[in-house]
Protein backbone atom coordinates (compact mmCIF):
# COMPACT_ATOMS: atom_id res chain seq x y z
CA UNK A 1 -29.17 3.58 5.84
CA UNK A 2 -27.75 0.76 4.12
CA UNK A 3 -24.16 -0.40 5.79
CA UNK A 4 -22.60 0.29 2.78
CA UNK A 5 -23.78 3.90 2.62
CA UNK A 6 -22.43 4.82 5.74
CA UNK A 7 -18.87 5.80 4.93
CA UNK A 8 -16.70 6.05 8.25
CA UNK A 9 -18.14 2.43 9.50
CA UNK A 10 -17.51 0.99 5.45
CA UNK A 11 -13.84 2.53 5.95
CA UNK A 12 -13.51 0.71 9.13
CA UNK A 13 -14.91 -2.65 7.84
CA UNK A 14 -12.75 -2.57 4.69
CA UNK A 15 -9.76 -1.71 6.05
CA UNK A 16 -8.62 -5.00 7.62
CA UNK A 17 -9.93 -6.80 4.04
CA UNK A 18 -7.74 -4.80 2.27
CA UNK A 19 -4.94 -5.41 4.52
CA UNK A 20 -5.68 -9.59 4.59
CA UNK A 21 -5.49 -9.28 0.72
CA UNK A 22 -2.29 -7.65 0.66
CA UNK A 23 -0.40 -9.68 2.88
CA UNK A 24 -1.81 -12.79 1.70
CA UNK A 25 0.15 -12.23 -1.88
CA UNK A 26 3.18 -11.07 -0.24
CA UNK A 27 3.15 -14.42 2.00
CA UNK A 28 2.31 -16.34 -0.59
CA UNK A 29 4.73 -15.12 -2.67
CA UNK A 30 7.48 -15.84 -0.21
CA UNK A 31 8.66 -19.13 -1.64
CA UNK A 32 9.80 -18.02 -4.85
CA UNK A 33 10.91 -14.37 -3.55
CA UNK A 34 13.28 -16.03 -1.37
CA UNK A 35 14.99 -17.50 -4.93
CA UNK A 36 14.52 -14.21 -6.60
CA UNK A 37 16.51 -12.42 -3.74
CA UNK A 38 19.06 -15.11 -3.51
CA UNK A 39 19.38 -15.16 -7.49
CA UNK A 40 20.30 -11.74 -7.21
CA UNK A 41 22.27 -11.33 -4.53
CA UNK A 42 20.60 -8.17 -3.13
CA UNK A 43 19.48 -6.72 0.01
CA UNK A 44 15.77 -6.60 -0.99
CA UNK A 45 13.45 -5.53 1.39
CA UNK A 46 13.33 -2.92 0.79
CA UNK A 47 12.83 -2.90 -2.94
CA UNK A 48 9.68 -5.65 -2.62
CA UNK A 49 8.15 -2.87 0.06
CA UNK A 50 8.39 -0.17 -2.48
CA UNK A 51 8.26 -2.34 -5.87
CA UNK A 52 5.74 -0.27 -7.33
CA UNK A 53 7.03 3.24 -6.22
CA UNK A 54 10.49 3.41 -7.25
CA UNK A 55 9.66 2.68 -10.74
CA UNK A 56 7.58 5.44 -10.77
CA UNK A 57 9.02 8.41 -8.64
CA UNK A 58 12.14 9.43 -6.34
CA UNK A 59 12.03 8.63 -2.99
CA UNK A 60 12.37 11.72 -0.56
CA UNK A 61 13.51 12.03 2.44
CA UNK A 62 9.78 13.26 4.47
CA UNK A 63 8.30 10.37 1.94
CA UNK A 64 10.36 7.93 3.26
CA UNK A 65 9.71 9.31 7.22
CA UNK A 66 6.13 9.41 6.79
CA UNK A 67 5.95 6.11 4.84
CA UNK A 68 7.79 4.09 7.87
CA UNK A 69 6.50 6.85 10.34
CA UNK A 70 5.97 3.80 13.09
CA UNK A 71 9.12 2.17 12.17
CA UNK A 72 12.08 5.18 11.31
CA UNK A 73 13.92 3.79 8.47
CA UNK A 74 17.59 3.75 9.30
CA UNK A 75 19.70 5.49 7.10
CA UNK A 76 21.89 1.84 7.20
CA UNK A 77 19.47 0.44 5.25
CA UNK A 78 19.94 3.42 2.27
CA UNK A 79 24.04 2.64 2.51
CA UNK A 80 23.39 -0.34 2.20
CA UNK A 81 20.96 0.40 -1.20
CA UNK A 82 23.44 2.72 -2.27
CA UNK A 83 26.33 0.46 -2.03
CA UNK A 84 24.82 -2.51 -3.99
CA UNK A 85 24.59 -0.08 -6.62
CA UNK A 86 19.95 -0.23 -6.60
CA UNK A 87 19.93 3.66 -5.40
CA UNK A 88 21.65 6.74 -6.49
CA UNK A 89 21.09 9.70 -4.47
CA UNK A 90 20.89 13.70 -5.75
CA UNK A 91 22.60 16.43 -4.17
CA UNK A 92 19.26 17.25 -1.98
CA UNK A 93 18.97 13.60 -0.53
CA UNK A 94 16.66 12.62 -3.36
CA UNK A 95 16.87 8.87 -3.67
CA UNK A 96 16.65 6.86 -7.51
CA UNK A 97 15.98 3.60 -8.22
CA UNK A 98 19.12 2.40 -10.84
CA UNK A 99 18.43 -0.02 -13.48
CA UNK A 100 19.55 -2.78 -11.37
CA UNK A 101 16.65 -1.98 -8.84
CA UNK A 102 14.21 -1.84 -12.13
CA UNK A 103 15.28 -5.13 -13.41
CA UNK A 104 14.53 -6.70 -10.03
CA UNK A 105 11.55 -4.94 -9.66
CA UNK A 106 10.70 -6.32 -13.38
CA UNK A 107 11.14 -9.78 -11.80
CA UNK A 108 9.60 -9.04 -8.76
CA UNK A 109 6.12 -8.02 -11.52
CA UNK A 110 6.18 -11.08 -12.51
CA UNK A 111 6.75 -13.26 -9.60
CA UNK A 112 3.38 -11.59 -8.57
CA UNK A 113 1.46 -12.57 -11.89
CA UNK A 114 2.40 -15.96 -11.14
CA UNK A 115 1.61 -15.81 -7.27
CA UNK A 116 -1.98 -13.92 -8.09
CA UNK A 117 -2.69 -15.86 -10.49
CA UNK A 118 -2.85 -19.25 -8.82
CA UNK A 119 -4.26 -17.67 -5.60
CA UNK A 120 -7.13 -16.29 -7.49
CA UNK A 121 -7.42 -18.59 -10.29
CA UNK A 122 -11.07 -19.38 -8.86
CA UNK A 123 -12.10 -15.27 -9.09
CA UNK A 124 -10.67 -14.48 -12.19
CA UNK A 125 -14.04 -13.00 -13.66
CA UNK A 126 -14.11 -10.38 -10.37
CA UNK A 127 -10.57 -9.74 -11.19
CA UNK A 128 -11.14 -6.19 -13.45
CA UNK A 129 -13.85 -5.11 -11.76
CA UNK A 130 -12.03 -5.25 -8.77
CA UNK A 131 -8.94 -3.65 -10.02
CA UNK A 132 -10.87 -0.84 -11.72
CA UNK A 133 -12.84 -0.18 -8.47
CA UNK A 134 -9.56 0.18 -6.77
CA UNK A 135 -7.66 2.20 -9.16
CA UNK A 136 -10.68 4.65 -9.31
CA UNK A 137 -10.12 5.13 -5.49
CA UNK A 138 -6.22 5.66 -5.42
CA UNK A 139 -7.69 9.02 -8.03
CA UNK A 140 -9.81 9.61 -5.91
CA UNK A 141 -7.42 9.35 -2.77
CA UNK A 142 -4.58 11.91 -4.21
CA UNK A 143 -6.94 15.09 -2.09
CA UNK A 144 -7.49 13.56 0.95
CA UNK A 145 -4.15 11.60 1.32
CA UNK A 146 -1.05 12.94 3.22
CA UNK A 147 2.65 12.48 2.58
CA UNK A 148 2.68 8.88 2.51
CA UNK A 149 0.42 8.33 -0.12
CA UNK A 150 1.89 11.56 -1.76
CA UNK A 151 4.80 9.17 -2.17
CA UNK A 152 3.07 5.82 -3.01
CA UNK A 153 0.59 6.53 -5.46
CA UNK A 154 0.04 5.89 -8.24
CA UNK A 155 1.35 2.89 -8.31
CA UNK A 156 4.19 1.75 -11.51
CA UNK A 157 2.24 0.09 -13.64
CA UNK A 158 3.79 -1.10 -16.97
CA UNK A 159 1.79 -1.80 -19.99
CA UNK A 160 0.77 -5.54 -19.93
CA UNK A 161 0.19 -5.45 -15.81
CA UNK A 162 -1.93 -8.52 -14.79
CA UNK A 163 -5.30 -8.00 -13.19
CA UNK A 164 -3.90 -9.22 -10.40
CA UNK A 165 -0.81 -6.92 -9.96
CA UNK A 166 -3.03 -3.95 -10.89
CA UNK A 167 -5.33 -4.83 -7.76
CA UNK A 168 -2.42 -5.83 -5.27
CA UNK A 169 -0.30 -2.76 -5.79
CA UNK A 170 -3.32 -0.54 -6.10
CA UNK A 171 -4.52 -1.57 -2.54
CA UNK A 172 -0.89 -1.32 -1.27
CA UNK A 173 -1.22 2.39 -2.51
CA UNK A 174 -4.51 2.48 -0.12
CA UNK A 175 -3.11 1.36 2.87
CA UNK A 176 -1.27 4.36 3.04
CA UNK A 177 -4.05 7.12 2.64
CA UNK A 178 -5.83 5.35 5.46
CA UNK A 179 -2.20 5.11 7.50
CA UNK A 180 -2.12 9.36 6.64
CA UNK A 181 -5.71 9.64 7.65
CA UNK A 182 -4.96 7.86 11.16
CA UNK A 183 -1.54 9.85 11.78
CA UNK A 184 -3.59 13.13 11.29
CA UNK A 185 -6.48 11.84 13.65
CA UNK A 186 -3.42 10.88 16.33
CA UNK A 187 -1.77 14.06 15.58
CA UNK A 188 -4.77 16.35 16.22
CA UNK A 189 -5.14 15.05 19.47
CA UNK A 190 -1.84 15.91 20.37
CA UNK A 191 -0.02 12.27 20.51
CA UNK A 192 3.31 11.39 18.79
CA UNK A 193 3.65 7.56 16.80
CA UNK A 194 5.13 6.42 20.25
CA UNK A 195 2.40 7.52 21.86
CA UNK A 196 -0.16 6.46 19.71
CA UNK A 197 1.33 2.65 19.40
CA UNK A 198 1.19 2.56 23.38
CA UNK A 199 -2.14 4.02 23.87
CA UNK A 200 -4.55 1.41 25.39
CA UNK A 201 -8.04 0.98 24.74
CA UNK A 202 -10.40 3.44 25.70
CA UNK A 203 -12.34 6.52 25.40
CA UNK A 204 -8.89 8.40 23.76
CA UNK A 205 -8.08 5.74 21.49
CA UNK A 206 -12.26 5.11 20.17
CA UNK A 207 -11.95 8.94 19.73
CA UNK A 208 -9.28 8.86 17.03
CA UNK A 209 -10.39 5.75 15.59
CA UNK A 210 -13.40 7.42 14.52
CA UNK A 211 -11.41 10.35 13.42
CA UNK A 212 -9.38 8.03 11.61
CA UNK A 213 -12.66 6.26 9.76
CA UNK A 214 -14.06 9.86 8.94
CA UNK A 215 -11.01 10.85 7.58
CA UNK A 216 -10.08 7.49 5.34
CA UNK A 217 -14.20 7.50 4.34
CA UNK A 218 -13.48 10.29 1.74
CA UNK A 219 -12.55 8.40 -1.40
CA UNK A 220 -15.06 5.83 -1.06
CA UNK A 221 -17.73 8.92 -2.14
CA UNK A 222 -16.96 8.41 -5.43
CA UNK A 223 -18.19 4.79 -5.81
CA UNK A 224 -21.83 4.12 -5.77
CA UNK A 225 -23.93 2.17 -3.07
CA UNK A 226 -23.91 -1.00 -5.73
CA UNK A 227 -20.08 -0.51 -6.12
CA UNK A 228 -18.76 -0.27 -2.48
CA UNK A 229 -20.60 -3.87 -2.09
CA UNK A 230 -19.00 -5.42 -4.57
CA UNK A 231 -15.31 -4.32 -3.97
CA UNK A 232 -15.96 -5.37 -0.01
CA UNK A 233 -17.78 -8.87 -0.75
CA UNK A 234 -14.73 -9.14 -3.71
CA UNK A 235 -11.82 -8.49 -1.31
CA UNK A 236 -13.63 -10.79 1.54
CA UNK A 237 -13.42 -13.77 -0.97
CA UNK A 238 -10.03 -12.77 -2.27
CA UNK A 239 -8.76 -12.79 1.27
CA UNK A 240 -10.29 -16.54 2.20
């Protein structure tokens, strides 16, 4: 069997690609985020972590739990959103990006051309393939994801997206079906997020780690042999 066709151990090798890919823009991109956020005089974080949901969706409350299910988001943070006038919130807790979180977030797009464009000005021609390879897997993800992904994907995606926005945002999406696929592999063994961040190497930990690779394998079915190399061998490029 060809390492490619076997699913749990391709879920496990792409994983850590698709992470290196994603946090290469947004450090990248730091320079001239730092002027966007200063330019606008908002408490962003949390609108560059969710730039390409709140376009797209309300935020709920188990959405927001299971997206920052390692880290609980503090309820702070949403005052603080709600008092700089970037979220509303309906009578059920429902949270809604205003038009002054849009019009960030319409900066924020296009901070990212720039930023993806000059870090991958060398791959341009694997660009679409990539992107379409990775959009076809946050479809094929919507089953087989849990609530994090529920609330991340699909990702906003104006008309006139770059390439390169479509495929950073798109694997953003991914992170999180693998992140639901690992919290159900922790969960059926009977450990909490505390629990599972302290738990040391060992036969417990390989156990749910392969539960975790089974369980995130499942979109990567509908690519072919042929395909699944090329996205990998794309992202390891992308990501040196």
């Amino acid at each position: 069997m060809s390492r490619f066709d076997d699913l749990p151990g391709y879920a496990a090798s792409i994983a850590p690609l698709i992470d290196a890919v994603h946090l290469g823009v947004l450090i990248a991109g730091r320079p001239l985020g730092r002027e966007l956020v200063e330019r606008s005089g908002l408490q962003a974080d949390l609108l560059v972590d969710l730039r390409y949901v709140l376009p797209a969706r309300p935020l709920t409350r188990r959405g927001l739990a299971a997206l920052y299910r390692y880290n609980p988001f503090d309820d702070n943070e949403i005052g603080v959103q709600l008092a700089q006038g970037t979220l509303v919130t309906d009578h059920d807790g429902t949270l809604r990006a205003t038009p002054r979180a849009l019009a960030f977030i319409t900066e924020l797009y296009g901070l990212h051309t720039t930023v993806t464009g000059e870090m991958w000005a060398g791959h341009a021609e694997r660009l679409p393939e990539l992107a379409g390879l990775a959009g076809r897997l946050v479809e094929a993800s919507a089953d087989s994801g849990g609530e994090a992904f529920a609330q991340a994907a699909p990702p906003y995606e104006p008309e006139g997206t770059s390439e390169g926005v479509l495929l950073f945002n798109r694997l953003a999406a991914l992170r999180y079906h693998r992140a639901d696929a690992h919290a159900a592999a922790w969960e059926e063994a009977g450990l909490t997020a505390t629990q599972i961040v302290g738990l040391s190497s060992g036969p417990s930990r390989e156990r749910i780690e392969e539960d975790t690779n089974r369980r995130a394998a499942v979109p990567y079915e509908v690519l072919t042999t042929g395909e699944r190399q090329s996205l990998l061998l794309g992202l390891s490029a992308l990501g040196h």
